[in-house]
Protein backbone atom coordinates (compact mmCIF):
# COMPACT_ATOMS: atom_id res chain seq x y z
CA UNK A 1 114.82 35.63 96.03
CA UNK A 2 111.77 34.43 94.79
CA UNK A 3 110.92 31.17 92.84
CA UNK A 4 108.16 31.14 90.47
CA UNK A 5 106.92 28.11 89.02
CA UNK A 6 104.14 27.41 86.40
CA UNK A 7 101.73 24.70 85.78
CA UNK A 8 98.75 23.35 83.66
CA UNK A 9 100.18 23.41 80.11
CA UNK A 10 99.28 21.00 77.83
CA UNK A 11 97.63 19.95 74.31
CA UNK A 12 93.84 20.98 73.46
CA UNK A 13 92.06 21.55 70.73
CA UNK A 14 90.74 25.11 68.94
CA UNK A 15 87.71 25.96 71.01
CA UNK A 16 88.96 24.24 74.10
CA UNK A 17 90.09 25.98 77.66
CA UNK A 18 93.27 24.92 79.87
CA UNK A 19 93.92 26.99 83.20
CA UNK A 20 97.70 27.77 83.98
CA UNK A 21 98.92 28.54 87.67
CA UNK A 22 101.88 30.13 88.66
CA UNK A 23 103.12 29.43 92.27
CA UNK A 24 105.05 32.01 93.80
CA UNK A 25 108.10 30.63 97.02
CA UNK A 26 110.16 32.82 98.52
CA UNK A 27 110.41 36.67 99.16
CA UNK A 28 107.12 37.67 97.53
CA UNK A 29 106.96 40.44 99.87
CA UNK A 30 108.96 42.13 97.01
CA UNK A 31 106.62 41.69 94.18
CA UNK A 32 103.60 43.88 93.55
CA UNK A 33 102.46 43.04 89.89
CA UNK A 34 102.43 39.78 88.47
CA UNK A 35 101.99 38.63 84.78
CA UNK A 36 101.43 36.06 82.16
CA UNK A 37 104.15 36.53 78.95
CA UNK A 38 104.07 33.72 76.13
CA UNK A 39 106.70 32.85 73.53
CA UNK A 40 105.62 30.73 70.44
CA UNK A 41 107.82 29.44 68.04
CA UNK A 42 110.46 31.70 65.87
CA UNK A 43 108.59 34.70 67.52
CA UNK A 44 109.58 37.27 70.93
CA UNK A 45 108.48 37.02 74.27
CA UNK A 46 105.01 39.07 74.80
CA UNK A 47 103.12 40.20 77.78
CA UNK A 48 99.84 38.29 77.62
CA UNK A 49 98.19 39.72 80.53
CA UNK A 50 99.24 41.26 84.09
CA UNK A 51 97.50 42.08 87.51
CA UNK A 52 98.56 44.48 90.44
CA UNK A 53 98.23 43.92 94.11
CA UNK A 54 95.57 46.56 93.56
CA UNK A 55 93.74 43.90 91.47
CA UNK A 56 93.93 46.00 88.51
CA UNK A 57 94.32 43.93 85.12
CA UNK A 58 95.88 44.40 81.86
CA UNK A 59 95.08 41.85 78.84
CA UNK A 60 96.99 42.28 75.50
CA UNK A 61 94.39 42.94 72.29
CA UNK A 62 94.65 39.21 70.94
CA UNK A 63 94.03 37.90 74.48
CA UNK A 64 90.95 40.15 75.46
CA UNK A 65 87.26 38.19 76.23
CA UNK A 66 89.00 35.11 76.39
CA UNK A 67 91.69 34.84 78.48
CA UNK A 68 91.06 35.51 82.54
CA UNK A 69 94.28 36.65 85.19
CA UNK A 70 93.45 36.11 88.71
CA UNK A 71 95.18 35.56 92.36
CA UNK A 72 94.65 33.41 95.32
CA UNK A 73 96.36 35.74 97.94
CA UNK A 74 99.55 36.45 97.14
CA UNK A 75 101.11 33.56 96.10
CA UNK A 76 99.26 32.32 93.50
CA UNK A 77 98.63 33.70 90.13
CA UNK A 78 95.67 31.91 87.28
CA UNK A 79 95.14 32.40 83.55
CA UNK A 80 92.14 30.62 82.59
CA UNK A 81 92.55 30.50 78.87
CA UNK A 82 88.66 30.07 77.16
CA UNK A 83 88.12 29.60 73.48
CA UNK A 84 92.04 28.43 72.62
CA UNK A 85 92.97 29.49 69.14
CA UNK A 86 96.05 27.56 67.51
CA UNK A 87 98.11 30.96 67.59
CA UNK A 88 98.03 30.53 71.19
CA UNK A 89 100.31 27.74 71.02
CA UNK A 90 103.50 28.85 72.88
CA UNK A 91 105.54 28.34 76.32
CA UNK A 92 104.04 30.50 78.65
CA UNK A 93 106.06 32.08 81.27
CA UNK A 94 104.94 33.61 85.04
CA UNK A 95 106.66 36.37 85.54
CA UNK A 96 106.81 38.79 89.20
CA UNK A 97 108.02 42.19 89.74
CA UNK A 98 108.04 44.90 92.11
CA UNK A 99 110.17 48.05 92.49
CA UNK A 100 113.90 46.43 92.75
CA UNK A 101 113.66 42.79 91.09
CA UNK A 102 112.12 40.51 88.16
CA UNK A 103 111.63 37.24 88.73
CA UNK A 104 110.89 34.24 85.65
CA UNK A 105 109.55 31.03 86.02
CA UNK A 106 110.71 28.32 83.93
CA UNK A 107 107.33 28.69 81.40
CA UNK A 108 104.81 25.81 80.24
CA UNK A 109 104.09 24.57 76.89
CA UNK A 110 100.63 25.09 75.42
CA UNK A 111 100.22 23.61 72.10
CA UNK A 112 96.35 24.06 70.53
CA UNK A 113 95.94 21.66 67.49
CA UNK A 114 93.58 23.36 64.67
């Protein structure tokens, strides 16, 4: 099992930066990509950005320039989130997989006042 929990949500305003972190416990042996999804309000679940054990990133179209995916080692995952736009505002969720398993943390808010 592994245990994925996220941090660093919060309220900004348009033009502002937060940095999330997702902390990964457990049997992360198993996971070899890690992402970033976000869910705002009335709307699905999308994949914001992901990155490999390779280090090889993906970043959706409305997320490209601003937003950054990193990892400390393998147990920590960033998004550093520059130049917030209020249609960013959502709970954004960590998410691991590797070739048997998905794992979900429990998200963090982000709310970006116009």
């Amino acid at each position: 099992q592994v245990q994925l929990v996220e941090s660093g949500g919060g309220l900004v305003q348009a033009g502002e930066y937060l940095r999330l972190a997702c902390v990964a416990s457990g049997s992360i042996f198993s996971i070899n990509t890690m992402a970033w999804y976000r869910q705002a309000p009335g709307k699905q679940r999308e994949l914001v950005a992901t990155i490999a054990d390779s280090g090889t990133t993906y970043y959706a179209d409305a997320v490209k320039g601003r937003f950054t995916i990193s990892k400390d080692a393998k147990r920590t995952v960033n998004l550093q989130m520059n130049t917030l736009k209020a249609e960013d505002t959502a709970v954004y969720f960590c998410w691991g997989g590797g070739y048997v398993a998905e794992y979900w943390g429990k998200g963090t808010l982000v709310t970006v006042s116009s």
